[in-house]
N, C-alpha and C. Protein backbone atom coordinates (compact mmCIF):
# COMPACT_ATOMS: atom_id res chain seq x y z
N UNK A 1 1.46 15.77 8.04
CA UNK A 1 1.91 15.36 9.34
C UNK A 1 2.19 13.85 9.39
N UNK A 2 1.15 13.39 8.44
CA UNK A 2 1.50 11.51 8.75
C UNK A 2 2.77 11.07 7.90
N UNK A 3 3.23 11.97 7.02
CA UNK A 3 4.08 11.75 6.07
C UNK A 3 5.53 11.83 6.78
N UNK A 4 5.11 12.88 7.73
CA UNK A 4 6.37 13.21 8.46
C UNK A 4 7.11 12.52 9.68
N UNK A 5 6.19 11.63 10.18
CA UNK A 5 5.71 10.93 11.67
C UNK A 5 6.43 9.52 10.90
N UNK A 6 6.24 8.99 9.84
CA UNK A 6 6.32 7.76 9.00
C UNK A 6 7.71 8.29 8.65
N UNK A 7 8.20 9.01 7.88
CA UNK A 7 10.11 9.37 7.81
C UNK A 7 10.67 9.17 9.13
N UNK A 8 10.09 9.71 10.34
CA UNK A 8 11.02 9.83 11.35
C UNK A 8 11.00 8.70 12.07
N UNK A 9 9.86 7.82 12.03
CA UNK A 9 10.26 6.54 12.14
C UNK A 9 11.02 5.78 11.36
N UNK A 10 11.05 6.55 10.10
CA UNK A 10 12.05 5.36 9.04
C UNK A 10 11.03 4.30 8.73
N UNK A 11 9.60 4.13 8.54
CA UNK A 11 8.45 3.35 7.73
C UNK A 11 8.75 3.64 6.07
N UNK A 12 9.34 5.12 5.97
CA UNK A 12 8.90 5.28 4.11
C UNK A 12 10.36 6.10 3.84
N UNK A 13 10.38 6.31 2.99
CA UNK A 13 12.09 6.98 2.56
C UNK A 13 11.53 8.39 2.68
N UNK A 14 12.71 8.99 3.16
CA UNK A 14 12.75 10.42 3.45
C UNK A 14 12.03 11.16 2.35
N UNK A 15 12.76 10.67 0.95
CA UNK A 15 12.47 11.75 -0.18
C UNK A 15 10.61 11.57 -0.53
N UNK A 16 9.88 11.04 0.22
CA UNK A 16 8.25 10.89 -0.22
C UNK A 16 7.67 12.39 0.46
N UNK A 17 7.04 12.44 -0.39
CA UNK A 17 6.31 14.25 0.25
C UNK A 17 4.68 14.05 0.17
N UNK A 18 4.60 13.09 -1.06
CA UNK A 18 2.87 12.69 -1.07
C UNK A 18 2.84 11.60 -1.19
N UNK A 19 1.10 11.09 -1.21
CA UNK A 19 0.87 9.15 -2.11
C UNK A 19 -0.42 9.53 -3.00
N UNK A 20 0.19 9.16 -3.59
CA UNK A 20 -0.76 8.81 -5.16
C UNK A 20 -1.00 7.80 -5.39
N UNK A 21 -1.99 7.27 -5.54
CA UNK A 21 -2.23 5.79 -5.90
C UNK A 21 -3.04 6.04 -7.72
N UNK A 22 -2.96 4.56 -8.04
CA UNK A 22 -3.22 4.77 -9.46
C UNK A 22 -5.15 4.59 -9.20
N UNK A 23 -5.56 4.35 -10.32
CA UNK A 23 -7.26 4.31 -10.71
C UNK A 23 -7.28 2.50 -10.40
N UNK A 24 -6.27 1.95 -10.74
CA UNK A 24 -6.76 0.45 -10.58
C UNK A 24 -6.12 0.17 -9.11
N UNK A 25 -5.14 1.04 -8.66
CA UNK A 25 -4.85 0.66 -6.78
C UNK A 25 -6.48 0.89 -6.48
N UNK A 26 -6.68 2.01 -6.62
CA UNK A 26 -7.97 2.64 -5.78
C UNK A 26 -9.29 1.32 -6.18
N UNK A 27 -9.40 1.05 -7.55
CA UNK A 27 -10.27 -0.10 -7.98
C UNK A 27 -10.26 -1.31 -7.10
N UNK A 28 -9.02 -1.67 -6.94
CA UNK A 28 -8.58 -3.31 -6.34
C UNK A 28 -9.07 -2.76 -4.07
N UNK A 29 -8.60 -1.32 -3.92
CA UNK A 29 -8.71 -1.38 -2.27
C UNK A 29 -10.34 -1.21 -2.38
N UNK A 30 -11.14 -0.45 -3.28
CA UNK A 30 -12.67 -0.17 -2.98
C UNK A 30 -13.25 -1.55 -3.17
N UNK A 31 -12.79 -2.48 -4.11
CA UNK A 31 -13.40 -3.94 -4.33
C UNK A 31 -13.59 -4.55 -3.10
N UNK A 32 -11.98 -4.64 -2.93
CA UNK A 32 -12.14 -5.63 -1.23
C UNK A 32 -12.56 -5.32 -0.32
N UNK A 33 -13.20 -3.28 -0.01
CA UNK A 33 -14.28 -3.23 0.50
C UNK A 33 -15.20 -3.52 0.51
N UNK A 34 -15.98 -3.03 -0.60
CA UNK A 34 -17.43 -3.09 -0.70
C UNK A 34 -17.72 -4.38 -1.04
N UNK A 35 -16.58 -5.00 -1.85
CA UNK A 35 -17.50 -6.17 -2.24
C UNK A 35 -17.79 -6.70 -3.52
N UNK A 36 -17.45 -5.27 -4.39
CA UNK A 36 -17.68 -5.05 -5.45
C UNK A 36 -16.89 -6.28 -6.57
N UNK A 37 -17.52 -6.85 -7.72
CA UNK A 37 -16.48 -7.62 -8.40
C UNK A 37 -15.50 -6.59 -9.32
N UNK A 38 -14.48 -6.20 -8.97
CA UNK A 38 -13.38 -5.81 -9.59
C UNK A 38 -13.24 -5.77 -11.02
N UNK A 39 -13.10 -6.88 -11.96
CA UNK A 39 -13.21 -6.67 -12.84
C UNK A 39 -14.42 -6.50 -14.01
N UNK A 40 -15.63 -6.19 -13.23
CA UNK A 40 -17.34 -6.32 -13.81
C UNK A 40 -16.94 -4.80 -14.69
N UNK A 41 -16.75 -4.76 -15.72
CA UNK A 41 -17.15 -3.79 -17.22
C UNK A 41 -18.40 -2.31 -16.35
N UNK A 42 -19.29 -3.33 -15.87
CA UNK A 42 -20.67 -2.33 -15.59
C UNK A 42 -20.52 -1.63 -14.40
N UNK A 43 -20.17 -2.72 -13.47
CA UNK A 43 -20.08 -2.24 -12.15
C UNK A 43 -18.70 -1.09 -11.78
N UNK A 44 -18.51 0.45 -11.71
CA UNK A 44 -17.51 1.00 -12.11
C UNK A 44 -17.17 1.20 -9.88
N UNK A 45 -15.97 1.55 -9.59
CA UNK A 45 -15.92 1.69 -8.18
C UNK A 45 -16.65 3.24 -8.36
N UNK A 46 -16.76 2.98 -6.66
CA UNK A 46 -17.55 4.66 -5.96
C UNK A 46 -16.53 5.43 -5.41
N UNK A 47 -16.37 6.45 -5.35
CA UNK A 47 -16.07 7.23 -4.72
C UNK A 47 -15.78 7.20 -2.92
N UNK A 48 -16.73 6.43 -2.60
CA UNK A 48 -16.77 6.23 -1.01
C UNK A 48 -15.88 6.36 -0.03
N UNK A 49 -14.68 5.96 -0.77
CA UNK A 49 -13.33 5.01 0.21
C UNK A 49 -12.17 6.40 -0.05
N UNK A 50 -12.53 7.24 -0.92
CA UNK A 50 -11.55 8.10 -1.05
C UNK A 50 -10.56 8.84 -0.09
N UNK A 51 -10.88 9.26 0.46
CA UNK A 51 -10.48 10.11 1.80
C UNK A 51 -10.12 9.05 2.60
N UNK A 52 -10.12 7.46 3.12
CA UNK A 52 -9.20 6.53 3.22
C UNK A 52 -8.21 6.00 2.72
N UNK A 53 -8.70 6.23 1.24
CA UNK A 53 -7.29 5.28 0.26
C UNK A 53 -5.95 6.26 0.68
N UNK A 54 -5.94 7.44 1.17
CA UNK A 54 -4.43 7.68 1.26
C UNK A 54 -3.55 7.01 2.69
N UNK A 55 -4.27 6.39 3.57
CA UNK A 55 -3.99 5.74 4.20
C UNK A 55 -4.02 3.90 4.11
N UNK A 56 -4.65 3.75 3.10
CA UNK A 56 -4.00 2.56 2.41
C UNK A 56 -2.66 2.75 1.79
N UNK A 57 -2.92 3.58 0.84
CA UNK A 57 -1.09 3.79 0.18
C UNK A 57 0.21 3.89 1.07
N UNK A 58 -0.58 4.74 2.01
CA UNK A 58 1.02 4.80 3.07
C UNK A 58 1.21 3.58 3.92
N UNK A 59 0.03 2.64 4.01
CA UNK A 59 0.41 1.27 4.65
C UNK A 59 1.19 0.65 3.85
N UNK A 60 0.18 0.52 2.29
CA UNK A 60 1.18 -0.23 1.26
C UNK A 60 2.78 0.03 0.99
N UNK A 61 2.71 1.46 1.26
CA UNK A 61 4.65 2.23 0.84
C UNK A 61 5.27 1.57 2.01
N UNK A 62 4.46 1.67 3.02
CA UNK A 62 5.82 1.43 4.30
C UNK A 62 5.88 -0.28 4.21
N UNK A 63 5.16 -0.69 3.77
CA UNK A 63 5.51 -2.24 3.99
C UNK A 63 6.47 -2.48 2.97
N UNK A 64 6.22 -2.19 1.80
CA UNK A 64 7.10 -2.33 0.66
C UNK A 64 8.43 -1.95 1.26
N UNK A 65 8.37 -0.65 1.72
CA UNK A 65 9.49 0.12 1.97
C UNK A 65 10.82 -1.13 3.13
N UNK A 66 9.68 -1.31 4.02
CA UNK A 66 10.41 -2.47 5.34
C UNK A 66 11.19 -3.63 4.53
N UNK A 67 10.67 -4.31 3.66
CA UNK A 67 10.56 -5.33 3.43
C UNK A 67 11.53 -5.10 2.25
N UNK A 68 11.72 -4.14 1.40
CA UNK A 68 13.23 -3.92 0.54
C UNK A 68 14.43 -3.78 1.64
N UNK A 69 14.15 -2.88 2.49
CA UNK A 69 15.21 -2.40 3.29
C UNK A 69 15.77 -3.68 4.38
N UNK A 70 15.05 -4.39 4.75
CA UNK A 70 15.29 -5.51 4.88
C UNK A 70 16.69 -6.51 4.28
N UNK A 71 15.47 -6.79 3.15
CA UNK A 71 16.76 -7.40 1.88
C UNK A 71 17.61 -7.17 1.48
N UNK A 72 17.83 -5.46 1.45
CA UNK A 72 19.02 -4.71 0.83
C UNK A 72 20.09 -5.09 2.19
N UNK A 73 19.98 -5.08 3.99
CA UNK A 73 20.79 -4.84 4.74
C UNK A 73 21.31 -6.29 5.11
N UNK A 74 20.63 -6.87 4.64
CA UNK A 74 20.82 -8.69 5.19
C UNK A 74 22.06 -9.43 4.48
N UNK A 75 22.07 -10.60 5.11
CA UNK A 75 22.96 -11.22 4.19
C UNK A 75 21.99 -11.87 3.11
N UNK A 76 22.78 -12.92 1.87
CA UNK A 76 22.20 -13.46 1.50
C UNK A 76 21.51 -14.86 1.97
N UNK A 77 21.76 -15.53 3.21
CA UNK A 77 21.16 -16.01 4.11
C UNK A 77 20.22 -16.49 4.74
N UNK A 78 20.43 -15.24 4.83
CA UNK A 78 18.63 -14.69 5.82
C UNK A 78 17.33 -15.33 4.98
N UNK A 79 16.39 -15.46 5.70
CA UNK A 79 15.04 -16.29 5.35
C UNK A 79 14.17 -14.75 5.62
N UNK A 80 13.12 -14.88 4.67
CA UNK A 80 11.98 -13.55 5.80
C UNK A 80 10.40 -14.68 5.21
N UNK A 81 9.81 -14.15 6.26
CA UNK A 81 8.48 -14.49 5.60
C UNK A 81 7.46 -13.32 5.84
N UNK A 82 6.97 -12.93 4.52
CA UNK A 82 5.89 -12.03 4.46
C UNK A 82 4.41 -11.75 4.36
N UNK A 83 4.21 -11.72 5.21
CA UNK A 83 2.51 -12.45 5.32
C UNK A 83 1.53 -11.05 4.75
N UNK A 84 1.17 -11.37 3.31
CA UNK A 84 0.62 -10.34 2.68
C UNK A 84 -1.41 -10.63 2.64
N UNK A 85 -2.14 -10.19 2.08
CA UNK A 85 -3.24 -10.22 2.31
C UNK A 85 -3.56 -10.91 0.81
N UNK A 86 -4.84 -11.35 0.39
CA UNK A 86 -5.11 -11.55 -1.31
C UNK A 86 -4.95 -10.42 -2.12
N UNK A 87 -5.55 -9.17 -1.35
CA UNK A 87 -5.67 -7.95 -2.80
C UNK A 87 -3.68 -7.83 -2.60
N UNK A 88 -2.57 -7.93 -1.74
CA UNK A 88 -1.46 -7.37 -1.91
C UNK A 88 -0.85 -7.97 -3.09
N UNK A 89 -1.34 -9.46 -3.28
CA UNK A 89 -0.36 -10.74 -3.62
C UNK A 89 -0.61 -10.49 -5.69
């Protein structure tokens, strides 16, 4: 349903049906939760955030998504500024 609500606004391209995120997306969004140091060998992420991370991904797709579609319709001109977070950058 959220997949569908996000096309018909035009947030994500029509042709998306799911989000998958990789093992190190999911690593880098559970870090900047919990807290956790990211790249610690010992310290491995939890499970916790799971059943949220697919609503991270579809934030991450639609911003990506805005922000090409943007650039692609503009002139060359145009200025944008994109105010991303530390884990986006």
């Amino acid at each position: 349903m959220a997949i569908k609500a996000a096309v018909e606004l035009d947030y994500i391209d029509a042709t998306t049906t799911s989000f998958e995120g990789t093992d190190l997306h999911y690593n880098m969004f559970e870090a900047m939760i919990s807290g956790r140091e990211m790249w610690n060998e010992i310290t491995k992420p939890s499970d916790s955030y799971r059943k949220i991370f697919k609503a991270q991904i579809l934030k991450d797709d639609a911003m990506a998504y805005r922000v090409v579609k943007l650039l692609n319709e503009d002139s060359d001109d145009q200025k944008y500024l994109v105010i991303a977070g530390k884990g986006h950058v």
